[in-house]
N, C-alpha and C. Protein backbone atom coordinates (compact mmCIF):
# COMPACT_ATOMS: atom_id res chain seq x y z
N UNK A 1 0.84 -1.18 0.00
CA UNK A 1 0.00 0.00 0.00
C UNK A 1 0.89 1.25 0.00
N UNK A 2 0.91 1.84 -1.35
CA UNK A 2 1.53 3.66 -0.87
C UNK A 2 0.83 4.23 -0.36
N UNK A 3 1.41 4.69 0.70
CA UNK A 3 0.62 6.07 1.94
C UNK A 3 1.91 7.12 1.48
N UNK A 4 0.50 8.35 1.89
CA UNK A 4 1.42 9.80 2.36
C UNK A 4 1.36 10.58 3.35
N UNK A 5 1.92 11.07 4.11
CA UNK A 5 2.34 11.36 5.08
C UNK A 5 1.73 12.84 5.35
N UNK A 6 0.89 13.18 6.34
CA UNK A 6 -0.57 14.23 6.13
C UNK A 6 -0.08 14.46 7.73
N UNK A 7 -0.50 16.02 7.81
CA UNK A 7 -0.84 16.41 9.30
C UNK A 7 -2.18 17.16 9.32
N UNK A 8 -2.58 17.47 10.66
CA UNK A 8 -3.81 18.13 10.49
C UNK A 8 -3.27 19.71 9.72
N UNK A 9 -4.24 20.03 9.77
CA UNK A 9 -4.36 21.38 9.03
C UNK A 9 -5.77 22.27 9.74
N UNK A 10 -6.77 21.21 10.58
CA UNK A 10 -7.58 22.04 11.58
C UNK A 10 -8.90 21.53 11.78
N UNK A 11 -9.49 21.91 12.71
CA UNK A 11 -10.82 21.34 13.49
C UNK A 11 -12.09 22.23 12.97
N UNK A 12 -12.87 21.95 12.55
CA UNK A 12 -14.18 22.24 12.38
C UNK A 12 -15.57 22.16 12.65
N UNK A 13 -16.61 23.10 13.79
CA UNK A 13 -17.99 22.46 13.30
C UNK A 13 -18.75 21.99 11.93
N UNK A 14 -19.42 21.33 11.78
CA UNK A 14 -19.92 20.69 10.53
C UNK A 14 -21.48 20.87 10.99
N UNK A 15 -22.15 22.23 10.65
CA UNK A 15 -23.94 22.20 10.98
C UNK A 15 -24.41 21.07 10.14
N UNK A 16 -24.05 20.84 9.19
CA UNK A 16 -24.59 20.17 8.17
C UNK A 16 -24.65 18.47 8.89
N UNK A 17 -24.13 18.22 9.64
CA UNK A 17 -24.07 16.98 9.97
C UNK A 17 -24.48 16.55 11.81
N UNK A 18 -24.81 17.39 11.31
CA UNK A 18 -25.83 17.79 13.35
C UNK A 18 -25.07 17.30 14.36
N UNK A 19 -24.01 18.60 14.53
CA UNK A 19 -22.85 18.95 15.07
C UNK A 19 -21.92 18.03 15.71
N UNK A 20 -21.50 17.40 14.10
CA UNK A 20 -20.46 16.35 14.16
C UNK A 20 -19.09 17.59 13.66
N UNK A 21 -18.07 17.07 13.95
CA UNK A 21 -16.55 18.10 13.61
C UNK A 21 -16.53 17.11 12.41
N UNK A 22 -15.59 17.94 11.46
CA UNK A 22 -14.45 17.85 10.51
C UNK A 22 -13.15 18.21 11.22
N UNK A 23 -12.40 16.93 10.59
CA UNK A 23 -10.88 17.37 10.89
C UNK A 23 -10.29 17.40 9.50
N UNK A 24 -9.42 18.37 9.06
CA UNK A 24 -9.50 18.16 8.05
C UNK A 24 -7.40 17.92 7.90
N UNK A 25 -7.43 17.20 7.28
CA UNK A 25 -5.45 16.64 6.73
C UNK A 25 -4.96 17.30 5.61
N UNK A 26 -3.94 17.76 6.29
CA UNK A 26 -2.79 17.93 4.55
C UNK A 26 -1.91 17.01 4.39
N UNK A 27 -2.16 16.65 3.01
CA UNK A 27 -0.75 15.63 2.80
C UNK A 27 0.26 17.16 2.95
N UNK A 28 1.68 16.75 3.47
CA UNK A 28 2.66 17.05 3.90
C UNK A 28 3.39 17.90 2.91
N UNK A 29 4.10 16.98 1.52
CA UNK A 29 4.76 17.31 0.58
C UNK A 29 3.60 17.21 -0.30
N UNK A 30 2.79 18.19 -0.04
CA UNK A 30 1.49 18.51 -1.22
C UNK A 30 0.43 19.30 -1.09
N UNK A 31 -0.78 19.52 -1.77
CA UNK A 31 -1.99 20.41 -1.88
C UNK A 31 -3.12 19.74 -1.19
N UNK A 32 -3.31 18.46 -1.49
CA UNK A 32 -4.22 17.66 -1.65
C UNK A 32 -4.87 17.71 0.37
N UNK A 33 -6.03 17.82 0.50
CA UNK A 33 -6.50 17.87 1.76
C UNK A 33 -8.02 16.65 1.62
N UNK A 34 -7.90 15.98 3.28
CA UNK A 34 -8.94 15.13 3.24
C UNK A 34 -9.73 15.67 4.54
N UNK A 35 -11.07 15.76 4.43
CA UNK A 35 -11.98 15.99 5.54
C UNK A 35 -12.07 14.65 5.81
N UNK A 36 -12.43 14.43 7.36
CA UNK A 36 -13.38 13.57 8.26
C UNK A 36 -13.98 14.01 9.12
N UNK A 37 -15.13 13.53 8.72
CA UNK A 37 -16.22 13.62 9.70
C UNK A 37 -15.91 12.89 11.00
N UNK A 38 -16.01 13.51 12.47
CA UNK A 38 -15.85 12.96 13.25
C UNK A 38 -16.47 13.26 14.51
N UNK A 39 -16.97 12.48 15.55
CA UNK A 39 -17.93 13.25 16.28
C UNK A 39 -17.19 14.27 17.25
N UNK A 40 -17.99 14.88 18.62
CA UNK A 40 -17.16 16.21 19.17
C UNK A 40 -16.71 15.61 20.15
N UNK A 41 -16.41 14.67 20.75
CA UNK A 41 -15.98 14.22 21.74
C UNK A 41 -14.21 13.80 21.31
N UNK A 42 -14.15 13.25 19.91
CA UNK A 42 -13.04 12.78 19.25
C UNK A 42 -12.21 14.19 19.34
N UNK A 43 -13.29 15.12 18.88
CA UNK A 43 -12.53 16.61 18.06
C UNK A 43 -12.11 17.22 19.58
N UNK A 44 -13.19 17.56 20.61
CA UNK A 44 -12.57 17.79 21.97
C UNK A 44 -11.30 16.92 22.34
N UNK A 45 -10.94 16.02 22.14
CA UNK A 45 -9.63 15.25 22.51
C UNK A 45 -8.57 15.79 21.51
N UNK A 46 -8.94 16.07 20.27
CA UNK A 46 -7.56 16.09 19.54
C UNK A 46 -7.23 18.08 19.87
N UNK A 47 -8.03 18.44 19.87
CA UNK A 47 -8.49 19.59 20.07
C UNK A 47 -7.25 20.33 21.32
N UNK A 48 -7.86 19.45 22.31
CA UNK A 48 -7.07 19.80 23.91
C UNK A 48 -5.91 19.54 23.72
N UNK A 49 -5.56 18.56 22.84
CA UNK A 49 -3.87 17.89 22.80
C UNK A 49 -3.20 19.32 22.26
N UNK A 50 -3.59 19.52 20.75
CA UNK A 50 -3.08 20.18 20.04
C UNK A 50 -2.79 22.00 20.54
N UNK A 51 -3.65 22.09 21.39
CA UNK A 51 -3.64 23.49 22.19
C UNK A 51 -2.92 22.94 23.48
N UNK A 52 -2.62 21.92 23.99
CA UNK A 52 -1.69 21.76 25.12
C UNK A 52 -2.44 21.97 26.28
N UNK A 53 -3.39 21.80 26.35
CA UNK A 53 -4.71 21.81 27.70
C UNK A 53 -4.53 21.06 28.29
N UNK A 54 -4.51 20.60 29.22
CA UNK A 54 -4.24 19.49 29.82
C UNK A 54 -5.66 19.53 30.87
N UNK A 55 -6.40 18.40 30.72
CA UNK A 55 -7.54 18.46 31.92
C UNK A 55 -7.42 18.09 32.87
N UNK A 56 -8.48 18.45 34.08
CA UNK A 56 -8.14 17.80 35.39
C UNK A 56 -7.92 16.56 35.63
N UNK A 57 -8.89 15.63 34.40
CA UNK A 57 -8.96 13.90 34.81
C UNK A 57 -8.35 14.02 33.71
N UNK A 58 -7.64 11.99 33.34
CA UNK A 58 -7.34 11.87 31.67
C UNK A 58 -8.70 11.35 31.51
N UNK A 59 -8.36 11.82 29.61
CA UNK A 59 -9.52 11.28 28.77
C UNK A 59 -9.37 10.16 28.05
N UNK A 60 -10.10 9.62 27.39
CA UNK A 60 -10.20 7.96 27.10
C UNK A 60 -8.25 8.00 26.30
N UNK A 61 -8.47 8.93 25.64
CA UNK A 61 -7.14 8.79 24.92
C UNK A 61 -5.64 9.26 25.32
N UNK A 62 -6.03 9.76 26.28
CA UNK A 62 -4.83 10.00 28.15
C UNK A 62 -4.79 8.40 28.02
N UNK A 63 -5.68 7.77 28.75
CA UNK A 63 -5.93 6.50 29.30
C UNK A 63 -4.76 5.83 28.59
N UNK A 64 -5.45 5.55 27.11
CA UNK A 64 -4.68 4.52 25.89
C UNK A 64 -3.16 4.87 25.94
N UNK A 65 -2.95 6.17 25.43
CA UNK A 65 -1.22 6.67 26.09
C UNK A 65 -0.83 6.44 27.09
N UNK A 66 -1.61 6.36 28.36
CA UNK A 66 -0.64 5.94 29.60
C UNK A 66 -0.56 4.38 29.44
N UNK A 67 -1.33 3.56 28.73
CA UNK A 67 -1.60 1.91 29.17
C UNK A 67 -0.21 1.91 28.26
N UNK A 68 -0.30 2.13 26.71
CA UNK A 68 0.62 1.65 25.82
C UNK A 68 2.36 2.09 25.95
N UNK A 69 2.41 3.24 27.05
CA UNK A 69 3.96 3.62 27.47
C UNK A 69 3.87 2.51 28.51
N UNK A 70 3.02 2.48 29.79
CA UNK A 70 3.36 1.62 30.79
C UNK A 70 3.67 -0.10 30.04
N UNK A 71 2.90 -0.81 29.30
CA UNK A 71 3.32 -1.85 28.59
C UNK A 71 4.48 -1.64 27.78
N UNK A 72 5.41 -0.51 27.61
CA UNK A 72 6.49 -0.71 26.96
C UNK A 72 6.20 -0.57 25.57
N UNK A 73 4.89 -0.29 25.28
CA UNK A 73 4.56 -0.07 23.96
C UNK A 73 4.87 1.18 23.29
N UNK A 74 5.11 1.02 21.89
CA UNK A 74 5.21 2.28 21.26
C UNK A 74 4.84 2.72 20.07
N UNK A 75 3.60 4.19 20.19
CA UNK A 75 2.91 4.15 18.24
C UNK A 75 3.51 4.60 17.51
N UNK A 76 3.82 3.63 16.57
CA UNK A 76 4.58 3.90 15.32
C UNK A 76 4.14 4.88 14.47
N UNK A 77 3.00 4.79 14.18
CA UNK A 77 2.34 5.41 13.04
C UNK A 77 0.92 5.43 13.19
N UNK A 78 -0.16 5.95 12.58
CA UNK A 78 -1.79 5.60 12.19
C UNK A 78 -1.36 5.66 11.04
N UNK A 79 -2.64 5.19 10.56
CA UNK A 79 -2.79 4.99 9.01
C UNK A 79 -4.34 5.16 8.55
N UNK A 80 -4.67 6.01 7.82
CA UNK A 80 -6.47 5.80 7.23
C UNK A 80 -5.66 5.03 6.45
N UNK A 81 -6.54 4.11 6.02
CA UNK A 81 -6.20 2.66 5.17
C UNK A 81 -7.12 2.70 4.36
N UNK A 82 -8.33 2.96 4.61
CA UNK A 82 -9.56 2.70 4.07
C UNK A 82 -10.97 3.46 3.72
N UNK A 83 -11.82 3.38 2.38
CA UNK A 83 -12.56 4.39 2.79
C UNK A 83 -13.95 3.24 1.70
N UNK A 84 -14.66 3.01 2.55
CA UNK A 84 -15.95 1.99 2.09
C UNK A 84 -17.23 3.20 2.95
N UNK A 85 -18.37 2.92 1.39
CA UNK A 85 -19.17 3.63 1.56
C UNK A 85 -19.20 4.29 2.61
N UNK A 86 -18.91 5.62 2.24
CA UNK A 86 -18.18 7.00 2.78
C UNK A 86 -18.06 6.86 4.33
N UNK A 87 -17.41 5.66 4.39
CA UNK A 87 -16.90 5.36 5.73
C UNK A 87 -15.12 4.98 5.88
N UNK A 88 -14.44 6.08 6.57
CA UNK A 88 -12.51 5.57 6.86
C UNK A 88 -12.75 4.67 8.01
N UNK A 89 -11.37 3.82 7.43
CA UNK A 89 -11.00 2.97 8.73
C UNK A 89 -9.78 3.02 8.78
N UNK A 90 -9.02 3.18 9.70
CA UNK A 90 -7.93 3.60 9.86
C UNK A 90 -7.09 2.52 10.63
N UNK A 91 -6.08 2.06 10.97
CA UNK A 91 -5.41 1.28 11.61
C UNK A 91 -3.66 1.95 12.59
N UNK A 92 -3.66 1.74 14.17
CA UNK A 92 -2.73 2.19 14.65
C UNK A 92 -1.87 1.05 14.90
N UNK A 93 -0.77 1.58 13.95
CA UNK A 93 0.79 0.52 14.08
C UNK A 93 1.53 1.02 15.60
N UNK A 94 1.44 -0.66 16.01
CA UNK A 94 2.41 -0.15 17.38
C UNK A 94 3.67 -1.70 17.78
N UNK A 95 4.22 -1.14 18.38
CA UNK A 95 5.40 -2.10 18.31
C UNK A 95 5.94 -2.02 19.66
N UNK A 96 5.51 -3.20 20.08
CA UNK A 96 6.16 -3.83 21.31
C UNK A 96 7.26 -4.94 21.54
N UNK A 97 8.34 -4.71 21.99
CA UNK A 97 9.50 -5.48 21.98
C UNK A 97 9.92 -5.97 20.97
N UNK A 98 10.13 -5.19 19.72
CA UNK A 98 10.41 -4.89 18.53
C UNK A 98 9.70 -6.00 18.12
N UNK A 99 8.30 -6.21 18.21
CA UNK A 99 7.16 -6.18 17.73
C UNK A 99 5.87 -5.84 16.90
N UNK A 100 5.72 -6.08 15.58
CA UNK A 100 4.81 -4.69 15.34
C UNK A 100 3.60 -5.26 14.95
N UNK A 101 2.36 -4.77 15.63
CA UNK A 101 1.23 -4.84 15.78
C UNK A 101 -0.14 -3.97 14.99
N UNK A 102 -0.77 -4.36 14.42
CA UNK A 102 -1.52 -3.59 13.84
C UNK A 102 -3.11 -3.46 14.27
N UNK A 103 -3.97 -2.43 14.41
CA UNK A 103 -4.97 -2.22 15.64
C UNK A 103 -6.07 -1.72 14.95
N UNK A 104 -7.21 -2.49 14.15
CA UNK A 104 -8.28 -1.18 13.74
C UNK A 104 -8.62 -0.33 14.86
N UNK A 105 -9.07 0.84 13.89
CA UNK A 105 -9.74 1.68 14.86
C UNK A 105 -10.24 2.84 13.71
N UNK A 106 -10.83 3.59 14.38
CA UNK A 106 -11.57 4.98 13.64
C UNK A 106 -10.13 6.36 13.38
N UNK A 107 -10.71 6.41 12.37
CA UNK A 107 -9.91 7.85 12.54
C UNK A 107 -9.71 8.35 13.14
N UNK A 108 -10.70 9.16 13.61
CA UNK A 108 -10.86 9.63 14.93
C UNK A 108 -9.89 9.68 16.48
N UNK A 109 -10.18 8.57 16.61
CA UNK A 109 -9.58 7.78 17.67
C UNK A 109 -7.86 7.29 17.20
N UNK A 110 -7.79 7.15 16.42
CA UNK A 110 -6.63 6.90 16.15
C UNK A 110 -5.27 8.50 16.10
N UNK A 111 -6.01 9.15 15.21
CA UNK A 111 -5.18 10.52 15.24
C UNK A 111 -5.67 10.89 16.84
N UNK A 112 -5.92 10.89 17.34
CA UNK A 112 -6.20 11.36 18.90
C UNK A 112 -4.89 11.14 19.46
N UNK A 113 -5.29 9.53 19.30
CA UNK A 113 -3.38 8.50 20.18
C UNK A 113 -2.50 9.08 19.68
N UNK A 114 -2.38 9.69 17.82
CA UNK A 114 -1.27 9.55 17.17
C UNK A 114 -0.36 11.03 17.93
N UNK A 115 -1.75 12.11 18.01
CA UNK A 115 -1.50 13.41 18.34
C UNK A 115 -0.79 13.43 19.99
N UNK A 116 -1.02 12.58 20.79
CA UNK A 116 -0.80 12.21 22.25
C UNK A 116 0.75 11.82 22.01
N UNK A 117 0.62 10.51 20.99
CA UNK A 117 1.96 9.93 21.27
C UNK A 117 2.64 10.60 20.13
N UNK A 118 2.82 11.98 19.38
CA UNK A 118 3.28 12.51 18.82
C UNK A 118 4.16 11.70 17.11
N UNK A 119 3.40 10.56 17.20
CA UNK A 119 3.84 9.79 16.04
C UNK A 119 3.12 10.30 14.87
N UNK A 120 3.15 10.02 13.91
CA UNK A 120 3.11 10.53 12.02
C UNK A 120 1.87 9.50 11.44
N UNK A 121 1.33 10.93 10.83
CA UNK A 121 -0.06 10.37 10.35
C UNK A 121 -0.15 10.39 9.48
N UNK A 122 -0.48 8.82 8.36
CA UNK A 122 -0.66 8.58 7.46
C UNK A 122 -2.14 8.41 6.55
N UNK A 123 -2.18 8.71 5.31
CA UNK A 123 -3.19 8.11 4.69
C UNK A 123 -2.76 7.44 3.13
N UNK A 124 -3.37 6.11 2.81
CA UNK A 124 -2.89 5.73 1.53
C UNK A 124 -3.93 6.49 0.39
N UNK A 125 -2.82 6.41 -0.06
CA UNK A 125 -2.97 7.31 -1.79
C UNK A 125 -4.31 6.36 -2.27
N UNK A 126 -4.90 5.32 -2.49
CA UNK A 126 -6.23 5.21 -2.75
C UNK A 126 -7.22 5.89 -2.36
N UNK A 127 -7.04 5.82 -1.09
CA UNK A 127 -7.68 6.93 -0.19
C UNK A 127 -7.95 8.60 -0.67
N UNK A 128 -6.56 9.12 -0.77
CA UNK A 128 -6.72 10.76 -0.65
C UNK A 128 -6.95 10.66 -2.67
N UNK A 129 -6.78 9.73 -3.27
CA UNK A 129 -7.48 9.92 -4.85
C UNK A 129 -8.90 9.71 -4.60
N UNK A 130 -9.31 8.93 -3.28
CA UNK A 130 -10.78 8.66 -3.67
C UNK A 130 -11.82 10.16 -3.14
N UNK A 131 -11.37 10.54 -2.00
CA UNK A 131 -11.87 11.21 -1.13
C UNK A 131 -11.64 13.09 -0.97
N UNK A 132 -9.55 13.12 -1.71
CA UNK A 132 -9.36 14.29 -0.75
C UNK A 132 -9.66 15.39 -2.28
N UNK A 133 -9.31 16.71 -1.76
CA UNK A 133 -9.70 17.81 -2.90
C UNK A 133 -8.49 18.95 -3.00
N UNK A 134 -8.24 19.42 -3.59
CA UNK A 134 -7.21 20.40 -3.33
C UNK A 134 -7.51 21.77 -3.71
N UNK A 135 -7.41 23.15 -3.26
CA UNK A 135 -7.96 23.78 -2.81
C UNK A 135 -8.01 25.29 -3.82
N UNK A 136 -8.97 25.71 -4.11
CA UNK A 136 -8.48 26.33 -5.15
C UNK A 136 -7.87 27.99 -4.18
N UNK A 137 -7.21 28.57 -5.58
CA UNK A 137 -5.83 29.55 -4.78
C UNK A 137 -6.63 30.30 -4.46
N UNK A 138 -8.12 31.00 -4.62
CA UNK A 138 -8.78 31.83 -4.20
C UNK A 138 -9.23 31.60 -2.59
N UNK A 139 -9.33 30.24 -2.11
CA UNK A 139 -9.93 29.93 -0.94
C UNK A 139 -8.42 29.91 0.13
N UNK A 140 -7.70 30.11 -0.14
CA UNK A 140 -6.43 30.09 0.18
C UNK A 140 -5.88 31.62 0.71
N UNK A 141 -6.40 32.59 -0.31
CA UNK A 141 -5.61 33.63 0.07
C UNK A 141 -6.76 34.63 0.53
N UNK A 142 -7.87 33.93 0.62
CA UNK A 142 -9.32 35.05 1.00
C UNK A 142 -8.70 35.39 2.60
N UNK A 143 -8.80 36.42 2.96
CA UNK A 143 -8.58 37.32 4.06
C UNK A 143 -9.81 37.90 4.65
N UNK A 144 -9.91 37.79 6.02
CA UNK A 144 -11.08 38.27 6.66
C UNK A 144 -10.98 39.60 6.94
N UNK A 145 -11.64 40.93 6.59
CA UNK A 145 -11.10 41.90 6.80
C UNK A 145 -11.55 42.41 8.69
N UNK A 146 -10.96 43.18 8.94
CA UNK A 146 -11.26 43.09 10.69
C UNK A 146 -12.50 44.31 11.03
N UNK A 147 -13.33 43.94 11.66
CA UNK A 147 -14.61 45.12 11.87
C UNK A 147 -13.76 46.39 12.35
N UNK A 148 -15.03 47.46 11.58
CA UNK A 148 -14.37 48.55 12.29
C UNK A 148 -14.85 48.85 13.09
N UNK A 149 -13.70 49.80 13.80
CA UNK A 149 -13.81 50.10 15.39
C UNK A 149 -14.63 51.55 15.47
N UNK A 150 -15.22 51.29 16.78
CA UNK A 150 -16.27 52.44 17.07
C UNK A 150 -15.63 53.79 17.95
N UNK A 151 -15.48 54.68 17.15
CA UNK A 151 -14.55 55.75 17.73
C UNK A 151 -15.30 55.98 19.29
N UNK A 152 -16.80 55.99 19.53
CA UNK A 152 -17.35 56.44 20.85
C UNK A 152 -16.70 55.55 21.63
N UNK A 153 -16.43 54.34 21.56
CA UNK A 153 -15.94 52.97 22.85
C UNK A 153 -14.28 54.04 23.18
N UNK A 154 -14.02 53.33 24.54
CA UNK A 154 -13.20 53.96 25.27
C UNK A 154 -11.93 52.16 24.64
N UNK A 155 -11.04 52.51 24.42
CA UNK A 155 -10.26 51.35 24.03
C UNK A 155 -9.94 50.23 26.03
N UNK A 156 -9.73 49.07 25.47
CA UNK A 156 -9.43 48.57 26.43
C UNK A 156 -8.42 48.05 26.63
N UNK A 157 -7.35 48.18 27.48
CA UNK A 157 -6.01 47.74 27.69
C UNK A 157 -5.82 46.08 27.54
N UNK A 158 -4.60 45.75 26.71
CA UNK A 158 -4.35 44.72 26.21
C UNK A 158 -4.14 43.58 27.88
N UNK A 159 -3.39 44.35 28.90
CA UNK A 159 -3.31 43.52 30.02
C UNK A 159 -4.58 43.18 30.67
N UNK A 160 -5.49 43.99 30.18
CA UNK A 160 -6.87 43.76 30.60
C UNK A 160 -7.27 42.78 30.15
N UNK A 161 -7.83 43.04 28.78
CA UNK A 161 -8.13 41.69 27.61
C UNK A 161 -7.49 40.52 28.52
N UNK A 162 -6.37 40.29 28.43
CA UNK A 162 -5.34 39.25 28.79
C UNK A 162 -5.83 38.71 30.12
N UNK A 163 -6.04 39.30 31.29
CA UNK A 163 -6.37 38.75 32.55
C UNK A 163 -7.97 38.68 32.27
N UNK A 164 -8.67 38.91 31.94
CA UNK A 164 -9.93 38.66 31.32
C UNK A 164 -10.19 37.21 31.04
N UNK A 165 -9.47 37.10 29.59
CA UNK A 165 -9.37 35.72 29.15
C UNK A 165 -8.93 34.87 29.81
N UNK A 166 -7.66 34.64 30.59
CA UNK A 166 -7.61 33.95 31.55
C UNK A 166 -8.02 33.93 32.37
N UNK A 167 -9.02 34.42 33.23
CA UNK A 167 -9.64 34.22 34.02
C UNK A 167 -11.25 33.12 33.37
N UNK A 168 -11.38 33.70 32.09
CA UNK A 168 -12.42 32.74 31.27
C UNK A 168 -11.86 31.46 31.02
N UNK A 169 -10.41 31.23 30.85
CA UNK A 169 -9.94 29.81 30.23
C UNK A 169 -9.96 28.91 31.32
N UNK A 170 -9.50 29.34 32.81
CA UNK A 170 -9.65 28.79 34.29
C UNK A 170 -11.03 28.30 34.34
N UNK A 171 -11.77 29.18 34.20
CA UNK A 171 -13.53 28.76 34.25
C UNK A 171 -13.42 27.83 33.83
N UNK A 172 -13.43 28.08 32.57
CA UNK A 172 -13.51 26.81 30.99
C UNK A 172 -13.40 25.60 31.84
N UNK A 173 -11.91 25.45 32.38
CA UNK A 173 -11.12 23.90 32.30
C UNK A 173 -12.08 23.48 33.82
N UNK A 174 -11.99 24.14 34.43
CA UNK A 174 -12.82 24.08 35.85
C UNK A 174 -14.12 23.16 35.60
N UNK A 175 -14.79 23.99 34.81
CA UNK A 175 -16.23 23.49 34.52
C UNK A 175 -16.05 22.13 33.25
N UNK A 176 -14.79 21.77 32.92
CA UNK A 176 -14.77 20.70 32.03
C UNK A 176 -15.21 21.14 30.58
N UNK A 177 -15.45 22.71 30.11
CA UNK A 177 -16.27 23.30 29.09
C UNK A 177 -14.50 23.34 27.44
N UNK A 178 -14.36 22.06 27.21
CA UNK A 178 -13.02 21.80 26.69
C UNK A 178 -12.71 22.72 25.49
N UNK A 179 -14.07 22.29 24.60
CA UNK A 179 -14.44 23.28 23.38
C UNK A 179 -14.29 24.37 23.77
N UNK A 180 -15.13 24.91 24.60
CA UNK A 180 -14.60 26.76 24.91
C UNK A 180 -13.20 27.06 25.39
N UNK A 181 -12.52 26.45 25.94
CA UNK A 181 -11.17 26.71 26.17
C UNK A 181 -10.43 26.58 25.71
N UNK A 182 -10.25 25.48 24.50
CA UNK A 182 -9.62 25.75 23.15
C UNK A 182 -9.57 27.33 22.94
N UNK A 183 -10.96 27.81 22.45
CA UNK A 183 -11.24 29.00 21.47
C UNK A 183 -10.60 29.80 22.36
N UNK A 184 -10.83 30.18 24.05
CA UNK A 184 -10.36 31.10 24.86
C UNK A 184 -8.87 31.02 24.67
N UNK A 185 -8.08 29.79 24.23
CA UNK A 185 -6.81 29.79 24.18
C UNK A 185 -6.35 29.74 23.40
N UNK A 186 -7.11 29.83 22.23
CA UNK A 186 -6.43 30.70 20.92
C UNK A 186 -6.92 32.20 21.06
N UNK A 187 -7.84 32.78 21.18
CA UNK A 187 -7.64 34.31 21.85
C UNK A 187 -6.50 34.65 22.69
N UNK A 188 -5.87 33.94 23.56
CA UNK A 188 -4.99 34.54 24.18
C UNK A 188 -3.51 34.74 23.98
N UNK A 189 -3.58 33.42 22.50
CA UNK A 189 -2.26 33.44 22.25
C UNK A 189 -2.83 34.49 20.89
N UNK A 190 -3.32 34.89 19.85
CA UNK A 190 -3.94 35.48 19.55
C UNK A 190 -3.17 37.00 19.72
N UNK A 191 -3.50 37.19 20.96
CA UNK A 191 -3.46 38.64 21.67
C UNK A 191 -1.79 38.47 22.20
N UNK A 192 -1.65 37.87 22.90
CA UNK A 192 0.28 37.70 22.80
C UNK A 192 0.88 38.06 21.89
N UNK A 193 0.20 37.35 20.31
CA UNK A 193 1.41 37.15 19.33
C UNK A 193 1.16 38.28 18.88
N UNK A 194 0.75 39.38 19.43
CA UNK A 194 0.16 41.04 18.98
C UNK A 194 1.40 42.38 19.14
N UNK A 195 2.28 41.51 19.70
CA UNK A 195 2.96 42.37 20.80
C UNK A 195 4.45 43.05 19.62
């Protein structure tokens, strides 16, 4: 099987699919991008990894990373392998005592572990010919222009903003609200990288 070697490229609501996420992949050395549909519990896990959140309890895919380091195990790779009526199946390569083991599982769930155990995510080229799209240069370079500002408002200090939001991202993780603390913690780095 040729595979190519894809990272995310980003998390999405999907209204259209009664609020299931898209994650969507770039192959690496290329254009070509694949959506999956995936539910929000998957996308809250890859979500928290990728922003570096760390929650109060682990989550199912904490769990799987702590079982597969404590067994001495180690993930090699994921792989989408597969895509049957518009359904992926994906498989996580892992190798124990120079061992190597192969594991269905969902997409989903698999880039979760892969994102945890920081290993390389694959999809085979049947796959991203059957499924992925590549993007045209207009959707690429469209720019959001920024609202304008209301001369009557009194401006508000950036250290303000800043202890603001963190004080919202504390809430967030407190109350277990994972999705909102993502977004609060890209606002804050957001507003950092302003400086």
């Amino acid at each position: 099987m040729q595979k190519v070697q894809c990272e995310i490229l980003g998390l999405s609501s999907s209204p259209s699919t009664g609020g299931a996420y898209a994650i969507l992949l770039k192959e690496i050395d290329g254009n070509r991008r694949l959506p999956i549909i995936i539910g929000a519990f998957e996308a809250q896990a890859i979500a928290l990894e990728i922003e570096g959140i760390k929650p109060p309890r682990p989550l199912t895919h904490d769990l799987l990373k702590q079982i597969t380091d404590n067994l001495g195990a180690n993930v090699v790779e994921v792989i989408v392998d597969e895509l049957k009526e518009n359904t992926f199946f994906a498989k996580i390569i892992i190798e124990v005592a120079a061992l190597s083991q192969e594991i269905d599982a969902r997409p989903s769930d698999a880039i979760a572990l892969a994102v945890r155990a920081q290993a390389p995510i694959y999809v085979a080229e049947s796959v991203l010919q059957a499924a992925a799209f590549v993007p045209s240069e207009d959707a690429e370079t469209e720019a959001v222009s920024p609202p304008e500002k209301d001369p009557t408002k009194k401006p508000i200090t950036k250290d303000a903003k800043l202890a603001a939001l963190q004080d919202k991202l504390r809430e967030a993780i407190e109350g277990e609200e994972y999705e909102r603390a993502a977004k609060i913690r890209d606002d804050i780095k957001r507003l950092t990288s302003d400086n």
